[in-house]
Protein backbone atom coordinates (compact mmCIF):
# COMPACT_ATOMS: atom_id res chain seq x y z
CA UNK A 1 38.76 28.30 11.66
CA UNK A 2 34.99 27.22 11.05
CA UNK A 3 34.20 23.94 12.03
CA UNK A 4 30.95 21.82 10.24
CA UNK A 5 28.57 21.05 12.63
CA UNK A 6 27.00 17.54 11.81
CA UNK A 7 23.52 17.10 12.34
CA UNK A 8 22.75 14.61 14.66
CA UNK A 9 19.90 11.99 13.50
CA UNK A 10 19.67 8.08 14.46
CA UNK A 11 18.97 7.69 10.92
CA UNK A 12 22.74 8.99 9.20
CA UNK A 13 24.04 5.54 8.78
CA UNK A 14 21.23 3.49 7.58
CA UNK A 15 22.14 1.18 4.88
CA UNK A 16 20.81 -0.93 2.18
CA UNK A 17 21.68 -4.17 0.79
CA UNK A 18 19.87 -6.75 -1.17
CA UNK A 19 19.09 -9.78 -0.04
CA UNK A 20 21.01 -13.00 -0.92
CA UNK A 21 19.80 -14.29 -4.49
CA UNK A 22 17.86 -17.63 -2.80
CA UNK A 23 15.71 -15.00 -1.43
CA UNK A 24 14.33 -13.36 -4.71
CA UNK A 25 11.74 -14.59 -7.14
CA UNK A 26 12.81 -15.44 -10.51
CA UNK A 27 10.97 -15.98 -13.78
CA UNK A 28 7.97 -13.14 -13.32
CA UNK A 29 7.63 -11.37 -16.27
CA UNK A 30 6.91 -8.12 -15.06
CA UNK A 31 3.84 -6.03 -16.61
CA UNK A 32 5.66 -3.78 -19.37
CA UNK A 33 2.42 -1.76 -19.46
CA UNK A 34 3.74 1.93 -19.74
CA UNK A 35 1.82 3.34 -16.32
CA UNK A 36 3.68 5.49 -14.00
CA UNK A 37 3.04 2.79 -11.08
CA UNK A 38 4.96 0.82 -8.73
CA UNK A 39 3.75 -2.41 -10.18
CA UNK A 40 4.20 -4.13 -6.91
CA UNK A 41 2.11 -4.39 -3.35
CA UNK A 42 3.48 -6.24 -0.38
CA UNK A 43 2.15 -6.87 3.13
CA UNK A 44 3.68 -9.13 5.64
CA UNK A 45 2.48 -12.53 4.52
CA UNK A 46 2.27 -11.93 0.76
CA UNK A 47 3.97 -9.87 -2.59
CA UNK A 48 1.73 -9.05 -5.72
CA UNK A 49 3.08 -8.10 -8.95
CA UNK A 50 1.61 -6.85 -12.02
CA UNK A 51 2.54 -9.44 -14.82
CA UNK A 52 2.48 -9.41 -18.84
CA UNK A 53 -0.52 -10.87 -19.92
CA UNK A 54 -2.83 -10.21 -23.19
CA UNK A 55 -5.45 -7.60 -22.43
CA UNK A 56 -3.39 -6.34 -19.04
CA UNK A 57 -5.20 -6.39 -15.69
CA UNK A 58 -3.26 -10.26 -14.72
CA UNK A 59 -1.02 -10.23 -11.55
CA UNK A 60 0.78 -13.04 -9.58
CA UNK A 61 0.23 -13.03 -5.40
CA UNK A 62 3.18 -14.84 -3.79
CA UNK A 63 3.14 -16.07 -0.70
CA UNK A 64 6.30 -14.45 0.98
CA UNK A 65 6.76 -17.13 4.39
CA UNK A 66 6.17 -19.90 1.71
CA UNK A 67 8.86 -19.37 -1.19
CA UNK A 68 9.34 -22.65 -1.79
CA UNK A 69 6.30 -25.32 0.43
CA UNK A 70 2.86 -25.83 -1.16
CA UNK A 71 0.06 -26.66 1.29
CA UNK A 72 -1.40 -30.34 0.18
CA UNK A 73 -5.08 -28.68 -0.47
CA UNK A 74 -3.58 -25.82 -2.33
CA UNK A 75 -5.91 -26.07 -5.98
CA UNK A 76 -3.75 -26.62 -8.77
CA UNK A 77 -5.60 -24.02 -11.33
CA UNK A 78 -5.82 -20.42 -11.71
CA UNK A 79 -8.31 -18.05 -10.17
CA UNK A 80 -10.38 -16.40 -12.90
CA UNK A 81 -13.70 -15.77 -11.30
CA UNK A 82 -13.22 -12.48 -9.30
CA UNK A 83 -15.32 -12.57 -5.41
CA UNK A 84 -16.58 -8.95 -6.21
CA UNK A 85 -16.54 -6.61 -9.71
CA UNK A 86 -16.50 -2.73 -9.33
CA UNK A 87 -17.83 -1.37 -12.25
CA UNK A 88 -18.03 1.85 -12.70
CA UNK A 89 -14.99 3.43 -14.82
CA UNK A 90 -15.06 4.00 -18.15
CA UNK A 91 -11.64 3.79 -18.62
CA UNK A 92 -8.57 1.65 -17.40
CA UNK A 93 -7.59 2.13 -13.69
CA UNK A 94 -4.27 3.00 -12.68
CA UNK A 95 -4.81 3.80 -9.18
CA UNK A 96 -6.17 1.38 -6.02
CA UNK A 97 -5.50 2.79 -2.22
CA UNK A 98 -7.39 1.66 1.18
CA UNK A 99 -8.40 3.85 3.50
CA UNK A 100 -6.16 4.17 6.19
CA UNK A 101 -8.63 3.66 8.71
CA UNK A 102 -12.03 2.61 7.76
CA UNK A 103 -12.75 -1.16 6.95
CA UNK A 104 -13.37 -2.27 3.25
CA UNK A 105 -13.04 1.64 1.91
CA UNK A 106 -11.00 1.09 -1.53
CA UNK A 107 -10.19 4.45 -3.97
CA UNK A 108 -9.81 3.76 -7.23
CA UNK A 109 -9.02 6.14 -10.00
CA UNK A 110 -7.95 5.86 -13.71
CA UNK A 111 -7.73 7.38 -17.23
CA UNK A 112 -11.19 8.62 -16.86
CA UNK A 113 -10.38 11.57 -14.41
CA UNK A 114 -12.36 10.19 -12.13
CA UNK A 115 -12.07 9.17 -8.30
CA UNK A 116 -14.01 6.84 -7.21
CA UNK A 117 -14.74 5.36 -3.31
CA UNK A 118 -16.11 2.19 -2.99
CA UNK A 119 -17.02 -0.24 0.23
CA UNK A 120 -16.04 -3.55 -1.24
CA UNK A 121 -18.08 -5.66 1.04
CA UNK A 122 -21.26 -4.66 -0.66
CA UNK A 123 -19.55 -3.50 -4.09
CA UNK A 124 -21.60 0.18 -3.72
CA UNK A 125 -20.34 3.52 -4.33
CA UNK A 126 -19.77 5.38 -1.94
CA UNK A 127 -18.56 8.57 -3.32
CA UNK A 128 -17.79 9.43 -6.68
CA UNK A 129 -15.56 12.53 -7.84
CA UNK A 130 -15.79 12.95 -11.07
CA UNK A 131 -15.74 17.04 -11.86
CA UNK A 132 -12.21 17.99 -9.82
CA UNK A 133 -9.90 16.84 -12.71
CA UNK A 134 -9.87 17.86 -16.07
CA UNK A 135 -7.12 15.65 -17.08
CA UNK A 136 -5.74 12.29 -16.57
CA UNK A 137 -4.73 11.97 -12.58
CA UNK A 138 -1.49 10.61 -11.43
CA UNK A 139 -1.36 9.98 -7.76
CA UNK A 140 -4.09 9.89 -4.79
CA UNK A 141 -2.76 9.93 -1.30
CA UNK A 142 -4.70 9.68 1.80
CA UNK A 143 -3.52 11.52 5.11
CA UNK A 144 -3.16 9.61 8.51
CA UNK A 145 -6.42 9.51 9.27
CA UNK A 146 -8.60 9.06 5.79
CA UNK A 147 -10.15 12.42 5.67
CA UNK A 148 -8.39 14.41 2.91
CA UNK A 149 -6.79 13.17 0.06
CA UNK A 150 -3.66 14.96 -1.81
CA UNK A 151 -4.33 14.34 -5.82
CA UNK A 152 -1.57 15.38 -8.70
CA UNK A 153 -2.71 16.05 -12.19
CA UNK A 154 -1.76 16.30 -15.66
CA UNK A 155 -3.03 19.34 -15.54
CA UNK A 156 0.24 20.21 -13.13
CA UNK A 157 -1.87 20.96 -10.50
CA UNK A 158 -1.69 19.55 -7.01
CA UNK A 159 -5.41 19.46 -5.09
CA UNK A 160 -5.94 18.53 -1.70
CA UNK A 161 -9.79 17.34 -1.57
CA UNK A 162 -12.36 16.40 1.24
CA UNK A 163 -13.81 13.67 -0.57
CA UNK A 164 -17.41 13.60 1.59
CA UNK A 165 -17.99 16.77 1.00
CA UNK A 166 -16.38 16.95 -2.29
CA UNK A 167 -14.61 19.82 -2.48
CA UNK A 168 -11.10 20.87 -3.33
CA UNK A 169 -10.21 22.69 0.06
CA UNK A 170 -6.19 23.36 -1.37
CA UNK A 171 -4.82 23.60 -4.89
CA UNK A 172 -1.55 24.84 -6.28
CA UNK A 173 -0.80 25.23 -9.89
CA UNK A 174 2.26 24.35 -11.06
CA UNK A 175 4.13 22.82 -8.04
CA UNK A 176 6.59 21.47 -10.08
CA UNK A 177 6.87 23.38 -13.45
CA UNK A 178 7.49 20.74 -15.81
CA UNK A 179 5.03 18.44 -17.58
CA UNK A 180 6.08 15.14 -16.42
CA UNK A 181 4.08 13.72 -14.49
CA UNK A 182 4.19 14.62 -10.17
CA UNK A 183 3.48 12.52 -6.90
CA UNK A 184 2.04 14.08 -3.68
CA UNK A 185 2.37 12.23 -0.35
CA UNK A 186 1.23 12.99 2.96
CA UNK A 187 3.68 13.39 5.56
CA UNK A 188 3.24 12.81 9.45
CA UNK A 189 3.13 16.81 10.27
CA UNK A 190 0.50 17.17 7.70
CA UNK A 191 2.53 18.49 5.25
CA UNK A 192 2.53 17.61 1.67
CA UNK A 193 6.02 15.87 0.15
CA UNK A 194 5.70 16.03 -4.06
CA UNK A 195 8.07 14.84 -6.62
CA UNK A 196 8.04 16.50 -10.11
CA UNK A 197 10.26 17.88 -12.71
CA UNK A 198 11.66 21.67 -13.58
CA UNK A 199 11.02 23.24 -16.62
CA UNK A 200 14.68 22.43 -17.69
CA UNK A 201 13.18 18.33 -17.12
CA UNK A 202 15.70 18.53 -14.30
CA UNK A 203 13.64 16.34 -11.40
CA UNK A 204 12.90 18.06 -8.30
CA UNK A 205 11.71 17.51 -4.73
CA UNK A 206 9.33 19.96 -2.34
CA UNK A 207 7.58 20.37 1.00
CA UNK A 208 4.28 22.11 0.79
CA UNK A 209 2.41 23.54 3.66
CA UNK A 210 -1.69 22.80 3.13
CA UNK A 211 -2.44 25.99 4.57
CA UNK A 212 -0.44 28.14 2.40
CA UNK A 213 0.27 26.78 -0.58
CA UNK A 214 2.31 30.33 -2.01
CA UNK A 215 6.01 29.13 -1.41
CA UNK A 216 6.93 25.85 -0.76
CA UNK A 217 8.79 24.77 3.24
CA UNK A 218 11.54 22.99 0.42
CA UNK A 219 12.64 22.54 -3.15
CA UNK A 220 15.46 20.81 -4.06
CA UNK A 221 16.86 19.94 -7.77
CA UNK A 222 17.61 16.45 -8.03
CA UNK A 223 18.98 15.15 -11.02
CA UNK A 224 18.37 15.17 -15.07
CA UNK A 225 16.32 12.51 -15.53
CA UNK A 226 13.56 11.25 -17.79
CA UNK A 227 12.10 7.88 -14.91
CA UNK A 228 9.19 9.59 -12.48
CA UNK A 229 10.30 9.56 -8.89
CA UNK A 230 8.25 7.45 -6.86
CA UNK A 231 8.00 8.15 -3.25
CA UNK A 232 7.50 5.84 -0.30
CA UNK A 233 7.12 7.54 2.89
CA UNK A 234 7.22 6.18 6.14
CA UNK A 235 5.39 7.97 9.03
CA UNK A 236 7.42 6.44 12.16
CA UNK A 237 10.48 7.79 10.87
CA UNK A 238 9.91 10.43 9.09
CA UNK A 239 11.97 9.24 6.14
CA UNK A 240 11.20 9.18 2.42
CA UNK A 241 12.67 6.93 0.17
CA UNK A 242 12.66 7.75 -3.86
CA UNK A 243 12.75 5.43 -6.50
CA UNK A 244 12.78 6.22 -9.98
CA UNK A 245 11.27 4.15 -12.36
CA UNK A 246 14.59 2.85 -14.47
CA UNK A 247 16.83 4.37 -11.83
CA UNK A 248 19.59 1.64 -10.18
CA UNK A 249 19.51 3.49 -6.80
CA UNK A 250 16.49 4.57 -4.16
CA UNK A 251 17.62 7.80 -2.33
CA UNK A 252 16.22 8.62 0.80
CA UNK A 253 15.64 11.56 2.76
CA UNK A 254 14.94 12.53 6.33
CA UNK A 255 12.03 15.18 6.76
CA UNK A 256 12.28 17.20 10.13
CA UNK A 257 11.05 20.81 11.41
CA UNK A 258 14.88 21.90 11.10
CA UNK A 259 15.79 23.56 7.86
CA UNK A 260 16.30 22.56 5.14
CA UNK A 261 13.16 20.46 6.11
CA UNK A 262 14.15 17.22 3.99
CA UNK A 263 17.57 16.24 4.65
CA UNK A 264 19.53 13.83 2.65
CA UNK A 265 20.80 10.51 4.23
CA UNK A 266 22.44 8.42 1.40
CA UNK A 267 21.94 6.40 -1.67
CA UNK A 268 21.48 2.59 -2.32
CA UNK A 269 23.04 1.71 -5.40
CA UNK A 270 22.93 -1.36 -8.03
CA UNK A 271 23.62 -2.36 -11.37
CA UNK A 272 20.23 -3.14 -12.45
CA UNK A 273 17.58 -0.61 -13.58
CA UNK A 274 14.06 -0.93 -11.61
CA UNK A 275 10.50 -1.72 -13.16
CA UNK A 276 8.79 -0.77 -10.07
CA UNK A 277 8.86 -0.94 -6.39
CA UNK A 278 6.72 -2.48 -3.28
CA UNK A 279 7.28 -1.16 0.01
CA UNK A 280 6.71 -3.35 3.13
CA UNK A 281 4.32 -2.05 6.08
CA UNK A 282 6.26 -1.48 9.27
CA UNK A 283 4.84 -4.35 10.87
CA UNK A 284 6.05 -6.72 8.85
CA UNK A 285 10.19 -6.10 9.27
CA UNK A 286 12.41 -8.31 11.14
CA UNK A 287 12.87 -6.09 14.32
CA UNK A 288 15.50 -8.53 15.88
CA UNK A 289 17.98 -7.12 12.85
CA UNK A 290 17.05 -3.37 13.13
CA UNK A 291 15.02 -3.19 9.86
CA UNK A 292 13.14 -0.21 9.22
CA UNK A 293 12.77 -0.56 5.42
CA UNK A 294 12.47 -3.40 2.93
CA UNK A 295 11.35 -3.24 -0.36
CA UNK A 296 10.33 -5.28 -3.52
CA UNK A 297 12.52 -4.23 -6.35
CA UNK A 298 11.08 -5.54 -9.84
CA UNK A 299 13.64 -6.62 -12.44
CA UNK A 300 12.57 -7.58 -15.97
CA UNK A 301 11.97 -10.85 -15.05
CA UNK A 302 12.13 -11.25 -11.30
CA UNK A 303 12.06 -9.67 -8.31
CA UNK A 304 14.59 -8.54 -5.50
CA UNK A 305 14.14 -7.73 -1.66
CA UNK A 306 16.11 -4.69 -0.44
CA UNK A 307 16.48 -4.05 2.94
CA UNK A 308 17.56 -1.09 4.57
CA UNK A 309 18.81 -1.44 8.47
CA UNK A 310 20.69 0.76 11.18
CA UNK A 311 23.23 -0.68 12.54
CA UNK A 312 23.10 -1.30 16.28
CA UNK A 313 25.37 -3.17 18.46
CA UNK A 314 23.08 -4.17 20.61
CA UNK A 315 20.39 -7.47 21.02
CA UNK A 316 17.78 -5.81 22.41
CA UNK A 317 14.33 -4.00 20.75
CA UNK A 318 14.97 -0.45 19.89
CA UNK A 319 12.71 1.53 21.38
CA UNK A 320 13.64 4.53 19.59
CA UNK A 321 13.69 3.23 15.74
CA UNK A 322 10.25 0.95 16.40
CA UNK A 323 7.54 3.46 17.92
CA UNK A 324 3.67 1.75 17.95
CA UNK A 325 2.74 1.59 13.98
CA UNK A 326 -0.46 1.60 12.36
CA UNK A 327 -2.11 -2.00 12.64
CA UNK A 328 -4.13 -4.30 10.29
CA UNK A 329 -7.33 -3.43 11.98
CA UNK A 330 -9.40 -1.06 11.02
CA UNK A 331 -10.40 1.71 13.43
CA UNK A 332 -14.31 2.80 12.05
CA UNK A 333 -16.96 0.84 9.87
CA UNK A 334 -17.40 2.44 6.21
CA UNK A 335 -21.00 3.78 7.16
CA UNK A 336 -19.21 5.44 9.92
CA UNK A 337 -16.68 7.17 7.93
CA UNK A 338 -18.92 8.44 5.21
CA UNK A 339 -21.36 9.69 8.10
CA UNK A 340 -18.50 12.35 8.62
CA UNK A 341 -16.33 10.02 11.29
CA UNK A 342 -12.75 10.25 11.61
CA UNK A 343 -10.22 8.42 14.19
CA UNK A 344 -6.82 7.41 13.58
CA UNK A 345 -5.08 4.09 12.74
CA UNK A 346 -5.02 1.54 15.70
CA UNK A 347 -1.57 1.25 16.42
CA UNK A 348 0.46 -2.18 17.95
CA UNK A 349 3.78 -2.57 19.45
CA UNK A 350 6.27 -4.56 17.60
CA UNK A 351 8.32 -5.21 20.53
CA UNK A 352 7.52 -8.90 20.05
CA UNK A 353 7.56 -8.68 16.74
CA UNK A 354 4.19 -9.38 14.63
CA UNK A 355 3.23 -12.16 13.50
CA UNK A 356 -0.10 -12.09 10.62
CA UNK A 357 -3.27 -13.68 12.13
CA UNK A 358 -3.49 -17.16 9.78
CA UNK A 359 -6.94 -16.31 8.74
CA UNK A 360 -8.55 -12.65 8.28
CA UNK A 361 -11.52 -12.31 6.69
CA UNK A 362 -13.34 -8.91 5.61
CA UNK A 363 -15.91 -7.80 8.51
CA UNK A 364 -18.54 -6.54 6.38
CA UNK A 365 -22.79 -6.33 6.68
CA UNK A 366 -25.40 -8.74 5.84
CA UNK A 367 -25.67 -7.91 2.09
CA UNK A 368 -22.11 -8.43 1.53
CA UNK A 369 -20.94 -11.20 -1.07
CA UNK A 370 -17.26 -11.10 0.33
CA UNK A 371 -18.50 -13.06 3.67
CA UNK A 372 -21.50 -14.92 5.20
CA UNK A 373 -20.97 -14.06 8.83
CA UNK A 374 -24.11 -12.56 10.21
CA UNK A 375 -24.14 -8.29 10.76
CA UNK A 376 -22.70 -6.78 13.47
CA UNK A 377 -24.35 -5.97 16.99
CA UNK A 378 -24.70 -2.06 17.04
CA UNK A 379 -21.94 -0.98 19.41
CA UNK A 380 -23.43 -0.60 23.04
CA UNK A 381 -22.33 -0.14 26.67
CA UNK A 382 -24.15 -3.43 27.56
CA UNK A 383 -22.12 -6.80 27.83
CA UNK A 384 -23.63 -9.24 24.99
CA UNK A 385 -24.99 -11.43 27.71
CA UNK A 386 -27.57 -8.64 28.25
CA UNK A 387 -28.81 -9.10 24.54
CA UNK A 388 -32.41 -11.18 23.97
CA UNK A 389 -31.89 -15.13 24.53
CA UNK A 390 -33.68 -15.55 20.54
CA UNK A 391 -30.76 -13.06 19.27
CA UNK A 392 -28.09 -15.42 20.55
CA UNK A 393 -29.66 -18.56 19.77
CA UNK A 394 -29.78 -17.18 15.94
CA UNK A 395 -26.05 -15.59 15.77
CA UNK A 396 -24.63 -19.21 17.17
CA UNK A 397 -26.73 -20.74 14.80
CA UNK A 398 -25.53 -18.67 12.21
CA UNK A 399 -22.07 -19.48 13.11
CA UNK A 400 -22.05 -22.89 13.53
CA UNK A 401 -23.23 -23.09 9.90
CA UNK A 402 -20.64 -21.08 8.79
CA UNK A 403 -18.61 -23.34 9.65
CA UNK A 404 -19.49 -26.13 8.44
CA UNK A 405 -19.69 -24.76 5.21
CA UNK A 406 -16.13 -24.07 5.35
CA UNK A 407 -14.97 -26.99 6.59
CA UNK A 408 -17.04 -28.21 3.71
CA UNK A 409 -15.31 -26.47 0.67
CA UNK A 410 -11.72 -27.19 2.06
CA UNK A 411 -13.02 -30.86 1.54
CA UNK A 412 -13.76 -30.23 -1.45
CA UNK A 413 -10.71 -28.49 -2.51
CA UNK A 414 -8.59 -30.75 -1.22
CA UNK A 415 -10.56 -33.40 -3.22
CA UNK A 416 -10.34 -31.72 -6.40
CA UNK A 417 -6.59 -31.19 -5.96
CA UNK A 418 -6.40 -35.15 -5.53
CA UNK A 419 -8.32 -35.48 -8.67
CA UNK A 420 -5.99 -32.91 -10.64
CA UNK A 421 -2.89 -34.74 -9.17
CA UNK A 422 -4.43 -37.83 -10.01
CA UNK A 423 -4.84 -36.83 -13.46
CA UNK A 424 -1.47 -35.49 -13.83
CA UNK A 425 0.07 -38.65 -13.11
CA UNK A 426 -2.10 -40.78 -15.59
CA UNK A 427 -1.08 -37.87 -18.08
CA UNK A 428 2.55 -38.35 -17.25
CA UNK A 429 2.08 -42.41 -17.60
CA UNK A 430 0.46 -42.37 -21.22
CA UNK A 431 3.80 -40.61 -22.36
């Protein structure tokens, strides 16, 4: 008699379930805009959503630690006036990613064809690719460290690019072989993980090698279904979660060098179809509970955590689910990566948890509208008391200004929010 041999992963019993209905966000009415996209981004202290609003480009921030307390000298209006525009598309953009690595580096591409990389702080261009795709493009991905990027297009091929030297270093046609639309990730191992469709519309899963692109590591047919499969992938544990746009379920798959490569775990059902999906950065799950997952699920009109834990019996931190995970800080300047610079993320331990610093501001240079602070000191081996006395004098200057100014405009706002309370209530007397 043959026995079946079980494969043995920490990750076979991990489980979803969504979170208690005090916890979710009613009345958003979710963006209906028909755009293969998740709709949603979430970091630890706040949730965005794309909403339904006349001319499109609207979206709600949420502050997630703050569901139901308003601060006193929060202003009671709408922010209209963007801090920076990027102009340079021609069409409407469908796709925003930061560089993993390299401070204020946004990508942004849309129904121009074009990719576009941009340092925010000073609103330049810093590279612009706009002869790669000949069609509309449907996902960018960066790898680990920010120096390739894995593109999918409706021209059904998948491209991996080096973006400063613009050129298309990998391509395969026809990775999946229908004509809905595909998403490439990065995984950890370098490999590329792509969801498409067969030429039967059946959907389908792979694992592509970069360096030799002929026959995929894995392909797997999934399912007859018309909603793209979104993929979330999550480095640490080498899992990948799918979630199809009007799907009720997010299956999820664990990627090894053991064949069949990607190797399914289980399925997280519910009754309601999704809009679109945010997926939290490692660093901000509760640790204490074994969390290694949580996402954002957007329902028509509100919008549902999911959490996905393993169980443990034990109290203690678990070394082997929470290796050190990619930090917000960034690990090079943007003149450093576009000099040709690479390094990868800057990584923290969440033994103690993490907890978001209550203020960050972008670290940018002197012509930057985003922040006032004066430029950065070069990098050097000398200590800063070694700098010129007149150098110092001006950078504390600088700062103590700085200061005041803000301690100035939260005076201000909280005055104005007096003012619009004060209002209100004369408004509410007269009726």
């Amino acid at each position: 008699m043959s026995r079946r041999v079980v494969r043995q992963s920490k990750f076979r019993h991990v489980f979803g379930q969504a979170a208690k209905a005090d916890q979710a966000y009613e009345d958003i009415r979710v963006s209906k805009v028909t755009w293969d996209s998740s709709f949603c981004a979430v970091n630890p202290k706040f949730l965005a959503i794309i909403v339904e609003a006349g001319g499109g480009g609207a979206f709600i921030v949420l502050p997630l630690a703050k569901v139901w307390q308003i601060p006193d000298y929060t202003p009671m209006r709408n922010i209209t006036e963007p801090i920076i525009t990027l102009e340079g598309h021609s069409k409407r953009v469908g796709i925003l990613s930061w560089h993993p690595t390299a401070r204020n580096v946004l990508l942004s591409a849309g129904g121009d064809n074009m990719i576009i990389i941009w340092n925010v702080g000073t609103g330049e261009v810093l590279l612009s690719l706009d002869d790669m795709h000949p069609d509309v493009i449907h996902s960018v991905c960066w790898n680990s460290n920010g120096s390739l990027l894995a593109t999918t297009c409706k021209d059904k091929t998948l491209r991996i690019i080096d973006p400063r030297k613009g050129q298309v270093v990998a391509e395969r046609f026809a990775a999946h072989e229908g004509m809905r639309p595909m998403r490439a990730v990065f995984t950890r191992q370098g490999h590329i993980f792509t969801t498409g469709f067969t030429r039967m519309s059946q959907r389908e899963l792979g694992l592509w090698d970069p360096n030799n692109f002929e026959e995929p590591v894995a392909l797997q047919e999934m399912d007859t279904s018309n909603g793209v499969l979104l993929p979330f992938y999550d480095p640490d544990s080498s899992i990948v979660y799918l979630c199809g746009k009007g799907d009720s379920s997010i299956r999820y798959f664990e990627i090894t060098d053991e064949p069949p490569f990607v190797h399914y775990l289980n399925t997280f059902s519910s009754k309601e179809p999704q809009r679109g999906m945010g997926f939290m950065p490692k660093r901000g799950l509760d640790v204490s509970k074994c969390e290694i997952a949580r996402f954002y699920k957007l329902h028509e009109r509100k919008c549902e955590p999911i959490i996905m834990t393993v169980p443990r019996k034990s109290d203690l931190f678990q070394d082997d689910l929470y290796p050190d995970t990619p930090g917000p800080e960034p690990a090079l300047e943007a003149d450093e990566w576009l000099s040709g610079q690479d390094a990868d993320p800057v990584l923290i331990s969440l033994r103690d948890g993490y907890v978001p610093p209550k203020h960050r501001e972008l670290r940018v240079t002197k012509r930057n509208i985003l922040d006032v602070r004066p430029p950065s000191v070069p990098r050097r081996s000398q200590s800063s008391s070694d700098a010129p006395l007149s150098q110092q004098h001006t950078l504390e200057t600088l700062l103590e200004e700085i200061k005041a100014l803000r301690e100035r405009v939260q005076a201000q706002e909280q005055r104005i929010t007096a003012l619009e309370n004060m209002l209100c209530e004369l408004v509410d007397g007269t009726d």
